[in-house]
Protein backbone atom coordinates (compact mmCIF):
# COMPACT_ATOMS: atom_id res chain seq x y z
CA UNK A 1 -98.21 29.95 100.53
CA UNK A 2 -94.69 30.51 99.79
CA UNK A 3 -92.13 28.23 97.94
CA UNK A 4 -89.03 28.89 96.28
CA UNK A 5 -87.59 25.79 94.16
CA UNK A 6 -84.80 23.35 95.46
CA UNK A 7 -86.19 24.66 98.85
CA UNK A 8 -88.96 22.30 101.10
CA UNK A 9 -92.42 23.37 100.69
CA UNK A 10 -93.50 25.62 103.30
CA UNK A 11 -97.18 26.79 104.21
CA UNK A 12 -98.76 29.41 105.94
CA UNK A 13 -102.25 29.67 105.18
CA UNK A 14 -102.85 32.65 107.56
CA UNK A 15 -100.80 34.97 104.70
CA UNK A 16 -103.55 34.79 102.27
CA UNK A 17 -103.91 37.79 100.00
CA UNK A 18 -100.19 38.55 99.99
CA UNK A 19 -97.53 38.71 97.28
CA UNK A 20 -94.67 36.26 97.09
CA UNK A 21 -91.46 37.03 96.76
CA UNK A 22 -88.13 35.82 97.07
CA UNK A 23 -83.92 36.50 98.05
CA UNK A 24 -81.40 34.51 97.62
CA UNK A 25 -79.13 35.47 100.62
CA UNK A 26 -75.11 34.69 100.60
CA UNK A 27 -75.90 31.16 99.23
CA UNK A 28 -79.31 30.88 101.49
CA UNK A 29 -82.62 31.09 99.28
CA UNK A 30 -85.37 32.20 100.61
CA UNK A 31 -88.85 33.41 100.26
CA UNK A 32 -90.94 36.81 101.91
CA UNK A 33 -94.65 37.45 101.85
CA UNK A 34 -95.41 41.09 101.57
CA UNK A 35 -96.94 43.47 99.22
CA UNK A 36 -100.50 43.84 100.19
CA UNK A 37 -100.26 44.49 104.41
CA UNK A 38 -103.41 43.20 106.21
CA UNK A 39 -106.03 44.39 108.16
CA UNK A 40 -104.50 46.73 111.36
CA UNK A 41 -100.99 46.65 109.84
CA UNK A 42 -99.67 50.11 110.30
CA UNK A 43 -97.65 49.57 106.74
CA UNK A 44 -99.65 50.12 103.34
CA UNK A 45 -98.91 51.11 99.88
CA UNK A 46 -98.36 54.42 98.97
CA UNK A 47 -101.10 55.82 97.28
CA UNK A 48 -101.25 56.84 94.16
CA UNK A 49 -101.66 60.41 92.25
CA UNK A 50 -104.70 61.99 92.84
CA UNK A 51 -106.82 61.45 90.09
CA UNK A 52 -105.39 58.81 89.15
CA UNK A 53 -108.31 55.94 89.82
CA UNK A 54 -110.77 58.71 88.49
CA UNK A 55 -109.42 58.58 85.16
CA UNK A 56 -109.14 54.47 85.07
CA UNK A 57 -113.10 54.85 85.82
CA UNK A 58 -113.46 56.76 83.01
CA UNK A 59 -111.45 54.83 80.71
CA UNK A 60 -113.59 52.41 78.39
CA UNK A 61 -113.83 48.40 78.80
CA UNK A 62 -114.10 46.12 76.70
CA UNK A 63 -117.64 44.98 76.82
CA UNK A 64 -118.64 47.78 79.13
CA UNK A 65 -122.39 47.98 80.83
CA UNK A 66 -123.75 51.32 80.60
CA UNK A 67 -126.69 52.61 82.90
CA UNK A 68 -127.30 56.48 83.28
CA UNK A 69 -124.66 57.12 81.03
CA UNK A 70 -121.93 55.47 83.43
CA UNK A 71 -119.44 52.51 82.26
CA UNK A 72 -120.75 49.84 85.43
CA UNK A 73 -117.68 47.65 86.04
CA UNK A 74 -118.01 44.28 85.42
CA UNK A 75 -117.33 41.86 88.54
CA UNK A 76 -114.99 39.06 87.90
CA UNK A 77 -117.52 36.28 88.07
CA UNK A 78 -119.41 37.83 85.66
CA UNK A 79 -116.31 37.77 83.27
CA UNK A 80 -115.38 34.47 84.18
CA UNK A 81 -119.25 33.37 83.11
CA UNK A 82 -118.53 34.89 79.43
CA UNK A 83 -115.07 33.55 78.72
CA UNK A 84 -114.38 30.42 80.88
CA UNK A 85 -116.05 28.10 78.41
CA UNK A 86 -113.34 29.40 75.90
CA UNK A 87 -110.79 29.37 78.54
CA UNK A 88 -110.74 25.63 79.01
CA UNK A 89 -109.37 24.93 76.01
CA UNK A 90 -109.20 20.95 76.25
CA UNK A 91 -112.58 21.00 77.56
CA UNK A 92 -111.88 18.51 80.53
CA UNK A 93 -113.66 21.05 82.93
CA UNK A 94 -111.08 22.37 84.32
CA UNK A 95 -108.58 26.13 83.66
CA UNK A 96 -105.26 24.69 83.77
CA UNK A 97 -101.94 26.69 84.93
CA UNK A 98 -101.08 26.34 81.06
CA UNK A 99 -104.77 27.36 79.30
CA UNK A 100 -104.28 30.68 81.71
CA UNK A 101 -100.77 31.18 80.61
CA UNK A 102 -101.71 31.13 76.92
CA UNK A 103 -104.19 33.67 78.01
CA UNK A 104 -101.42 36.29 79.87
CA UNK A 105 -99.28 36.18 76.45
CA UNK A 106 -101.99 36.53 73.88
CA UNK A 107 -102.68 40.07 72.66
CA UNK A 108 -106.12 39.80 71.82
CA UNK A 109 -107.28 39.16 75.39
CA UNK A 110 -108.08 43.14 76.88
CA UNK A 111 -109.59 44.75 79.09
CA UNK A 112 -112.21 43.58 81.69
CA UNK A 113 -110.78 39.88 80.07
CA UNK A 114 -107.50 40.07 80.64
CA UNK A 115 -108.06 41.21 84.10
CA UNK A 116 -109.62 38.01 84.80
CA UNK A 117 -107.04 36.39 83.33
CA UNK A 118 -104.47 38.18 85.68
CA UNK A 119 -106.32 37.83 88.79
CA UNK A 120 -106.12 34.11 88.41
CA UNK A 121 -102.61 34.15 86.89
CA UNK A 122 -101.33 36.40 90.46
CA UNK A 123 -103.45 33.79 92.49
CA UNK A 124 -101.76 30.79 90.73
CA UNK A 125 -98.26 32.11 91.52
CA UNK A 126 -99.12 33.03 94.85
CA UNK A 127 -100.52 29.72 95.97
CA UNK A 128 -98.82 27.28 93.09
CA UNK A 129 -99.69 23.68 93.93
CA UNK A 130 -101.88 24.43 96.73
CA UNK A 131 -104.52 26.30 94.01
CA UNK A 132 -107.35 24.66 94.00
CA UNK A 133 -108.55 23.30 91.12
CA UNK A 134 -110.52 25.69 88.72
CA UNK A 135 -113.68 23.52 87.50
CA UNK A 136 -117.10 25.70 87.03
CA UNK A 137 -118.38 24.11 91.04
CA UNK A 138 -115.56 25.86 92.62
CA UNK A 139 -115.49 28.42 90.65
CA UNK A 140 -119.78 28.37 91.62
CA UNK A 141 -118.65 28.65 95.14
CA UNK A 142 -116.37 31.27 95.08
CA UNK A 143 -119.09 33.43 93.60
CA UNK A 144 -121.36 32.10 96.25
CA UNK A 145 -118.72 32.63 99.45
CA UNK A 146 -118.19 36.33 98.36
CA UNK A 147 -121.40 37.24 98.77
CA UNK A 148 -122.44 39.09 101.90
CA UNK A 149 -124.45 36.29 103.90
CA UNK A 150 -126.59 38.53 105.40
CA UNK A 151 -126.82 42.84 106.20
CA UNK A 152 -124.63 42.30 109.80
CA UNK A 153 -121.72 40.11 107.51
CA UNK A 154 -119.84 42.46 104.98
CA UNK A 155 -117.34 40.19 104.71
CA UNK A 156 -116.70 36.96 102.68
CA UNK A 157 -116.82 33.76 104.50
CA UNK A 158 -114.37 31.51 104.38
CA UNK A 159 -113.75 28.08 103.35
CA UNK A 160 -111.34 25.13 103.77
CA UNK A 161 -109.80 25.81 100.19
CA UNK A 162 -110.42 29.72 100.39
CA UNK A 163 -106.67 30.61 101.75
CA UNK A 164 -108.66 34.57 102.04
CA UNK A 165 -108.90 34.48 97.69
CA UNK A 166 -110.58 37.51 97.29
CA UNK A 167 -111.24 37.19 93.11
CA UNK A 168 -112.87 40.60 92.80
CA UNK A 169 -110.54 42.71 94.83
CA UNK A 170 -108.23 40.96 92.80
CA UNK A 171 -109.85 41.29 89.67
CA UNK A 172 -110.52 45.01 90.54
CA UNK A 173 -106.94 45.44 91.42
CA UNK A 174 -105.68 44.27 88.17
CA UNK A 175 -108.06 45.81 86.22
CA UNK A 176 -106.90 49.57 87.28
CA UNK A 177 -103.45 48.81 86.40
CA UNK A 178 -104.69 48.45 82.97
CA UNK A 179 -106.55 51.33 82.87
CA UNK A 180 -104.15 53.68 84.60
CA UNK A 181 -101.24 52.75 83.16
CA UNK A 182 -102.37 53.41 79.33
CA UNK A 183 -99.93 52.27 76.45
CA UNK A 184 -97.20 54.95 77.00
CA UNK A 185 -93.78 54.15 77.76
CA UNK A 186 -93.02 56.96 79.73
CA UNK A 187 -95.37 59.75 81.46
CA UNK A 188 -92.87 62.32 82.94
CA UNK A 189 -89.60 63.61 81.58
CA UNK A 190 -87.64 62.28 84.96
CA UNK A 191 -88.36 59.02 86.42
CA UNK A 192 -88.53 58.87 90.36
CA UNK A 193 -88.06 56.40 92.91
CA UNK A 194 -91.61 57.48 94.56
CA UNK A 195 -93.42 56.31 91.36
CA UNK A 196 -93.71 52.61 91.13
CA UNK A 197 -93.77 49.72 93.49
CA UNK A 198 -93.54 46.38 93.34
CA UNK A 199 -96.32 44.36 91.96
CA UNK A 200 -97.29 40.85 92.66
CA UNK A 201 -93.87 39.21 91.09
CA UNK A 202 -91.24 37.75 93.30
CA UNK A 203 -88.92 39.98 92.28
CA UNK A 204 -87.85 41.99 95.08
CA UNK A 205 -84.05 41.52 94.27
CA UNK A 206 -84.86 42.83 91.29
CA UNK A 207 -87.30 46.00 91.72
CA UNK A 208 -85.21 47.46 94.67
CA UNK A 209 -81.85 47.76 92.92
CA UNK A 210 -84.03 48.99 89.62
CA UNK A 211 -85.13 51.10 91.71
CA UNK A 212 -81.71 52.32 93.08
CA UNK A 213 -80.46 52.80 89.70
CA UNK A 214 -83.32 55.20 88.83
CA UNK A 215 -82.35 57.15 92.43
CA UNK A 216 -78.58 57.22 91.01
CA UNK A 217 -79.36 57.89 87.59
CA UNK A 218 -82.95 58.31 86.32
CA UNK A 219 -81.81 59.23 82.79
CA UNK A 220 -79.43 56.41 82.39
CA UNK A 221 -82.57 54.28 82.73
CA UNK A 222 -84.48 55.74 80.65
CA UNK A 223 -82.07 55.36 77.70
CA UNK A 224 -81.90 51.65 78.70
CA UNK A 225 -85.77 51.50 76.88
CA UNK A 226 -85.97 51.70 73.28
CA UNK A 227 -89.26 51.52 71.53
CA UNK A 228 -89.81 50.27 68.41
CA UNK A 229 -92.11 50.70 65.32
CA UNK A 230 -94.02 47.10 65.78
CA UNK A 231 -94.87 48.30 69.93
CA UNK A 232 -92.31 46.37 71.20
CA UNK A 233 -89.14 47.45 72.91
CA UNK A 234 -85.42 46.79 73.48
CA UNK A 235 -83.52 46.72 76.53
CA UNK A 236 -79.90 47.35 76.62
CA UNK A 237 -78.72 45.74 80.29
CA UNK A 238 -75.40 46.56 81.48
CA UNK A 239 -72.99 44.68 78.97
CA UNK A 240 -75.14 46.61 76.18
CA UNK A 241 -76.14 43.37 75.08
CA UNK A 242 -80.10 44.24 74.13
CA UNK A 243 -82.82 41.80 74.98
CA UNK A 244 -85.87 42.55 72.15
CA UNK A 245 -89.24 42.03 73.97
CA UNK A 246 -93.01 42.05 72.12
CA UNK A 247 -95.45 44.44 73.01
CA UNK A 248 -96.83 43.95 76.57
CA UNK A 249 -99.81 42.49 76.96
CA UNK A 250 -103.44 43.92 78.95
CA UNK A 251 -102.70 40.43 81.38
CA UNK A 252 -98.94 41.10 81.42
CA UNK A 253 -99.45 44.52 82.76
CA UNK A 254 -101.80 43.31 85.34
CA UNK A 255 -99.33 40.79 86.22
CA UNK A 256 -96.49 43.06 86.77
CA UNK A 257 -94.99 45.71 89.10
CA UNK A 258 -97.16 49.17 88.88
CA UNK A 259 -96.13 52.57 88.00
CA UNK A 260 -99.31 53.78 88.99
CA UNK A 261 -100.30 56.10 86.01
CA UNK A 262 -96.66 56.74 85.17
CA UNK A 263 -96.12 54.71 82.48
CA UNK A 264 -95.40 50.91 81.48
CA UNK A 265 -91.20 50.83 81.82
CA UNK A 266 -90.70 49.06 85.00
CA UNK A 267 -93.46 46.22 83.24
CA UNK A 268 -91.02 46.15 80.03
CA UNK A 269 -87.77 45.92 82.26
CA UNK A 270 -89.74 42.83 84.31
CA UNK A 271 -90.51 41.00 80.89
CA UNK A 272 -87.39 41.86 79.26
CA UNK A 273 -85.34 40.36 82.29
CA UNK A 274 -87.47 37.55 82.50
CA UNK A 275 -86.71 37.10 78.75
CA UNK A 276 -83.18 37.41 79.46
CA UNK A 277 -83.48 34.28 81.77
CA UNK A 278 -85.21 32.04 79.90
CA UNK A 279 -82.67 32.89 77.16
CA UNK A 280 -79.75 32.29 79.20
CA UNK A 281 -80.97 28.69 81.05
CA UNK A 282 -83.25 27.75 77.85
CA UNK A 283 -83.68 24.10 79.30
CA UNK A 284 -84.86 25.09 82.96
CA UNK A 285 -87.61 27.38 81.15
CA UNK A 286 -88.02 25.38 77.82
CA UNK A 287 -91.81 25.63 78.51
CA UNK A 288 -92.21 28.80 80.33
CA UNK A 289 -95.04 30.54 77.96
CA UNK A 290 -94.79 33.86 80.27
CA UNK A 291 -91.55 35.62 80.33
CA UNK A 292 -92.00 37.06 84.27
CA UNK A 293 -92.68 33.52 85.49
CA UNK A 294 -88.59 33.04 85.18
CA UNK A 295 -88.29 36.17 87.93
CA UNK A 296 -91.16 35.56 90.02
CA UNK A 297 -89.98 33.18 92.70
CA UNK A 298 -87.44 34.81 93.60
CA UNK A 299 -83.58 35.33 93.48
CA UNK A 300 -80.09 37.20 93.78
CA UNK A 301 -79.71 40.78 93.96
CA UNK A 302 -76.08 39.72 92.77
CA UNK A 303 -77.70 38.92 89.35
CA UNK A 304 -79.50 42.18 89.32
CA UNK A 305 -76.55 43.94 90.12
CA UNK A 306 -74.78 41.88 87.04
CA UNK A 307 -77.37 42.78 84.99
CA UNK A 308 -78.40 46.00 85.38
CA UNK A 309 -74.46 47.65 85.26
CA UNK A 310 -72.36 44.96 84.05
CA UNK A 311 -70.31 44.45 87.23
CA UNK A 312 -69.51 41.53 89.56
CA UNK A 313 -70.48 42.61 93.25
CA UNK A 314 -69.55 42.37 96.54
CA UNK A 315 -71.03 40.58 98.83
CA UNK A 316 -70.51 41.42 102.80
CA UNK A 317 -72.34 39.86 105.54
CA UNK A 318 -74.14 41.47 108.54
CA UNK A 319 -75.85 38.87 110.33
CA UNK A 320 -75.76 34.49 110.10
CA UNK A 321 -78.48 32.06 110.76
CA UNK A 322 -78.39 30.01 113.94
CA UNK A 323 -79.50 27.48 111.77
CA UNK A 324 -82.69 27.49 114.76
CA UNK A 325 -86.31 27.97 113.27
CA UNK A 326 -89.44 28.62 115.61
CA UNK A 327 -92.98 30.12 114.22
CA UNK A 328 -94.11 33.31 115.43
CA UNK A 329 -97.99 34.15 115.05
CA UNK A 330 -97.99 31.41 112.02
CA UNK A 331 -94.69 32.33 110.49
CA UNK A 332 -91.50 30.73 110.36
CA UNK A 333 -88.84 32.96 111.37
CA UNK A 334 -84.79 32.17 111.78
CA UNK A 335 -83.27 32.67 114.87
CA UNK A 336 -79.97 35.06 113.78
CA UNK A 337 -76.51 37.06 115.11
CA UNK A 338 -74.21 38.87 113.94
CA UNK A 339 -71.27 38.15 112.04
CA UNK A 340 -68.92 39.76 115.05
CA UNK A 341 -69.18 42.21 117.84
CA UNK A 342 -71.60 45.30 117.23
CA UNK A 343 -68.74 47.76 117.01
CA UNK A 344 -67.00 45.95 114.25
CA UNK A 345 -70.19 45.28 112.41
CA UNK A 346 -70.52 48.98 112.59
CA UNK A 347 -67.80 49.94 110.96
CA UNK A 348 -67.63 47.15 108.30
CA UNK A 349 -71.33 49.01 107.56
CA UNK A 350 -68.57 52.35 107.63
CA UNK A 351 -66.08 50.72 105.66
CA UNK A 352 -68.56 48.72 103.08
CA UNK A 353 -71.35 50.60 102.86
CA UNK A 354 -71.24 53.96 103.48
CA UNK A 355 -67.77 54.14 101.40
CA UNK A 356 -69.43 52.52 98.04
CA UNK A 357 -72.79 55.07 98.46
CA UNK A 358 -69.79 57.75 98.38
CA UNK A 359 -68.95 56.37 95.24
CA UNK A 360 -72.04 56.27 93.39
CA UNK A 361 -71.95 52.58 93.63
CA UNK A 362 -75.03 50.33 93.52
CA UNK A 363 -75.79 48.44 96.56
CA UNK A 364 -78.76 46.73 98.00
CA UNK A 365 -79.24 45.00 101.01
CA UNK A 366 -81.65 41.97 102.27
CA UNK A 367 -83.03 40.61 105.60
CA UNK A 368 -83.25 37.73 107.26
CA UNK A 369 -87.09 35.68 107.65
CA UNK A 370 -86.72 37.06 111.31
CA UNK A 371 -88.86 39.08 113.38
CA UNK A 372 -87.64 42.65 112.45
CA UNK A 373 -89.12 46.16 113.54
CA UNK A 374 -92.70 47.34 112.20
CA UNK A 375 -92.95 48.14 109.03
CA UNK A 376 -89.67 46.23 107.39
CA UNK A 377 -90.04 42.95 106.24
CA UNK A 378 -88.12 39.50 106.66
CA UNK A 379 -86.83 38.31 103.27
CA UNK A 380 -86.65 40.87 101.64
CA UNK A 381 -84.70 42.97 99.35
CA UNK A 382 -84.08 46.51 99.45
CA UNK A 383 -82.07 49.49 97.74
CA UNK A 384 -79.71 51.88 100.00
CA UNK A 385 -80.00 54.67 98.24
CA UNK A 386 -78.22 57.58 100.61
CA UNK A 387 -75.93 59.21 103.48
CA UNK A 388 -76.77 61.66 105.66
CA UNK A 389 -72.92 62.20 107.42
CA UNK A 390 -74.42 65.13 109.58
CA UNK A 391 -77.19 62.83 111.12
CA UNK A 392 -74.79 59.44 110.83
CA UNK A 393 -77.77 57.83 108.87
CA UNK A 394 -78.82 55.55 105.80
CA UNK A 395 -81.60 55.77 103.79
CA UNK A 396 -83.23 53.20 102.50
CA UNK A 397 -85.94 52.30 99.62
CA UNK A 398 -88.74 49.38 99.88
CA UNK A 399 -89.88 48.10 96.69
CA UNK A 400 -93.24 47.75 98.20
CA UNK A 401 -93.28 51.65 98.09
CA UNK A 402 -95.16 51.33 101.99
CA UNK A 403 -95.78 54.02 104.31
CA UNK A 404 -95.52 53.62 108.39
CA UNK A 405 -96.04 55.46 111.05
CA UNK A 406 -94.35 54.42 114.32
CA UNK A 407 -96.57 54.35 117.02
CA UNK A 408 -93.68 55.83 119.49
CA UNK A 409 -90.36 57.03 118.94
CA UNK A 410 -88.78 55.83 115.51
CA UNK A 411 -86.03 52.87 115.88
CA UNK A 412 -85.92 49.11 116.17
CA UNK A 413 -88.69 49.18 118.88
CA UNK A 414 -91.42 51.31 116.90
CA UNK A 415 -89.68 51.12 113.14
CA UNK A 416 -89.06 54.80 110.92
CA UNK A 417 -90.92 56.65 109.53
CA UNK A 418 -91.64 55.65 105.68
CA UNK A 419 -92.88 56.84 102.71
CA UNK A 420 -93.37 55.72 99.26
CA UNK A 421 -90.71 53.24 100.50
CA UNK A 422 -88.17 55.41 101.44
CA UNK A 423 -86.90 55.91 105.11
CA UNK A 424 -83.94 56.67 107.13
CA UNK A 425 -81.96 54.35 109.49
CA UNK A 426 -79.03 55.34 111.81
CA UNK A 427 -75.68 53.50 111.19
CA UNK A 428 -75.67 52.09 114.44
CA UNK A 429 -79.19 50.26 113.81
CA UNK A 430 -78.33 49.10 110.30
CA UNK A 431 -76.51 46.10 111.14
CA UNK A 432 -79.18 44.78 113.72
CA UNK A 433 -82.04 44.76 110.59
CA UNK A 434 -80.08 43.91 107.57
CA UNK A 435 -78.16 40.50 107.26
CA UNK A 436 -76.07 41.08 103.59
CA UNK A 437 -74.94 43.57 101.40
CA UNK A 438 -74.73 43.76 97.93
CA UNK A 439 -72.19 46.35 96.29
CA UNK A 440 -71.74 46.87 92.89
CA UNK A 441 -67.67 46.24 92.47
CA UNK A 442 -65.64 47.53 89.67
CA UNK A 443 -64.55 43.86 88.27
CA UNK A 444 -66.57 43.45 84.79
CA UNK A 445 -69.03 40.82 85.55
CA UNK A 446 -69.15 37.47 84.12
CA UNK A 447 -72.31 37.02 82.63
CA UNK A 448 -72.46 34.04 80.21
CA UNK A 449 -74.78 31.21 82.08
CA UNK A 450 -74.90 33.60 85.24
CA UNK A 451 -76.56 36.80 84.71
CA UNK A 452 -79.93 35.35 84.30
CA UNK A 453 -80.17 32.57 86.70
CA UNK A 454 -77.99 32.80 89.79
């Protein structure tokens, strides 16, 4: 399910098990599901350092089983039999949106527990009003439907109020990011754009251009993070203006964008901008009890540019909507064209683009929810992060830090090659994928009542 406010509901119950995540495009909101690829798609995440899950295995739980010598993992219905009498708080038999939420922000829920917690919490964003209801006989299903029926059936069955919920991948999922990630800030002197990816948040237009910053200028983002003595941290944004965050959370950091084992700064930067935006629109969020709810259903890559250097962008347009809609293989895609004749589109990419990378400028671009080569997603946000003059192309970073293969020759047909999220695109191709630009300007930006919201 996907659904970005002031927006119509939209469903699409064949995208279970995916992320949400949303762009607002030159005035045009609108939400992508990506993140996890399914079953045959040639895109997936990049993996991780070896070792890496060999060292969360090791790591110690907090109420860990131990046969042989060997920490067992817990599953998640397990868990949820040990804490969910605790969890329902009013005791009306049912976990409420705002009983889990008190949960994500509370510092003495860890380990195996607050991966539970997060599971549910990603699973409540994902699917918002459609959740079902969690009362201890769905909950008694669940368990039941993700057993293996029988030797032939590895697979869980499904259900009419299933939507493909898989609680103990996610549970497993969100209990490695714990584990990996550990409590340091930072794991490696230089950060890299290879290293993180992101997570199940919305935040697309924010990740990518984070992410193009740290390709520009890895050591300008690091001094952005300053940790303090009580384990929380402060984040100097672009005007210098610091936003003071708590310590993170076990559920927070299973809720967030991962940096794999690399440390937990793209996590603080997520809660200290969502802390940023319930500051600056404190009515719209008066009850928001988790800071990354404010970033998670999408938004602007003009208010990440705002935030993260303190300018006002450009914003240039590639492609229009039609205003026409049709579904293709359950989704809803826009039928689109471009803004003017290929040529000129071309060289405003020239002329835009290409000029601003020359100048160290920030710029990220989105798509369109149109059907778009393999391995690139419709509405989307991404960071251009290069110029090869030599070759005439762009390169290009996905937050979702995928990897494809094109299954013939690379371009629009087959899609490039990618990895970690990176990959190349030639000039001439750019404007028939991507449908805005964003460009960081050289105007200050005017932040008050905008940098958090719009």
């Amino acid at each position: 399910m996907w659904y970005i406010p002031g927006m119509a509901k939209t469903t699409n119950l064949g995208a279970g098990g995916r992320s949400v995540c949303g762009l607002a495009v030159c005035g045009l909101m609108a939400a992508c599901l990506a993140a996890e690829p399914g079953p045959g798609e040639a895109s997936k995440a990049e993996p991780r350092k070896p070792g890496a899950l060999e060292r969360a295995q090791k790591a110690p739980d907090e109420a860990p089983a131990r046969r042989s010598g060997e920490a067992r993992q817990r599953t998640f219905f397990a868990v949820v039999k040990e804490y969910a009498g605790r969890w329902d708080r009013d005791k009306n038999g049912v976990i409420s949106e705002a009983e889990i939420d008190a949960l994500v922000v509370d510092p003495h829920v860890k380990g195996d527990h607050a991966a539970a917690v997060g599971a549910i919490k990603n699973y409540m964003r994902m699917y918002g009003p459609l959740m079902p209801a969690l009362t201890p006989a769905y909950l008694a299903a669940e368990e039941k439907r993700l057993q293996p029926r029988d030797e032939d059936e590895k697979g869980p069955s499904l259900t009419e109020f299933s939507f493909g919920i898989n609680w103990n991948k996610a549970y497993t999922d969100a209990l490695k990011r714990i584990r990996v990630g550990g409590r340091e800030l930072y794991k490696n002197d230089k950060l890299d754009i290879t290293q993180f990816h992101q997570g199940q948040l919305g935040d697309c237009y924010f990740v990518s251009l984070l992410g193009g910053m740290v390709h520009r200028n890895p050591q300008a983002v690091r001094r952005m993070i300053t940790a303090l003595p009580n384990g929380g941290y402060r984040v100097s944004f672009g005007d210098d203006r610091p936003v003071t965050i708590t310590a993170l959370t076990d559920a927070e950091i299973a809720t967030s964008s991962t940096t794999g084992d690399e440390g937990l700064w793209v996590a603080v930067f997520e809660k200290a901008f969502g802390t940023l935006r319930r500051r600056q629109f404190p009515n719209e969020h008066r009850d928001t009890k988790v800071a990354t709810d404010t970033i998670a259903q999408g938004g602007s890559p003009t208010t990440t540019i705002r935030v993260l250097t303190g300018k006002e962008p450009d914003e240039v347009a590639l492609r229009s909507s039609t205003g026409e809609v049709r579904v293709v293989q359950g989704q809803r895609v826009t039928r689109v064209k471009p803004v003017a004749s290929p040529n000129e589109v071309t060289r405003i990419v020239r002329e835009k683009i290409i000029a601003a990378l020359n100048r160290n400028k920030l710029v990220g671009v989105g798509t369109f929810p149109e059907e778009l080569p393999p391995g690139i997603s419709g509405q989307h946000a991404y960071a251009v992060v290069g110029y090869d003059k030599a070759r005439d192309m762009i390169e290009v970073w996905n937050p979702h830090g995928n990897t494809h293969r094109p299954a013939g020759e690379p371009g629009l047909q087959h899609g490039y090659e990618t990895k970690a999220g990176l990959f190349w695109v030639p000039a001439a191709d750019f404007p028939h994928i991507f449908a805005v630009a964003f460009i960081e300007a050289d105007r200050s930006a005017v932040t008050e009542g905008q940098r958090g919201g719009n």
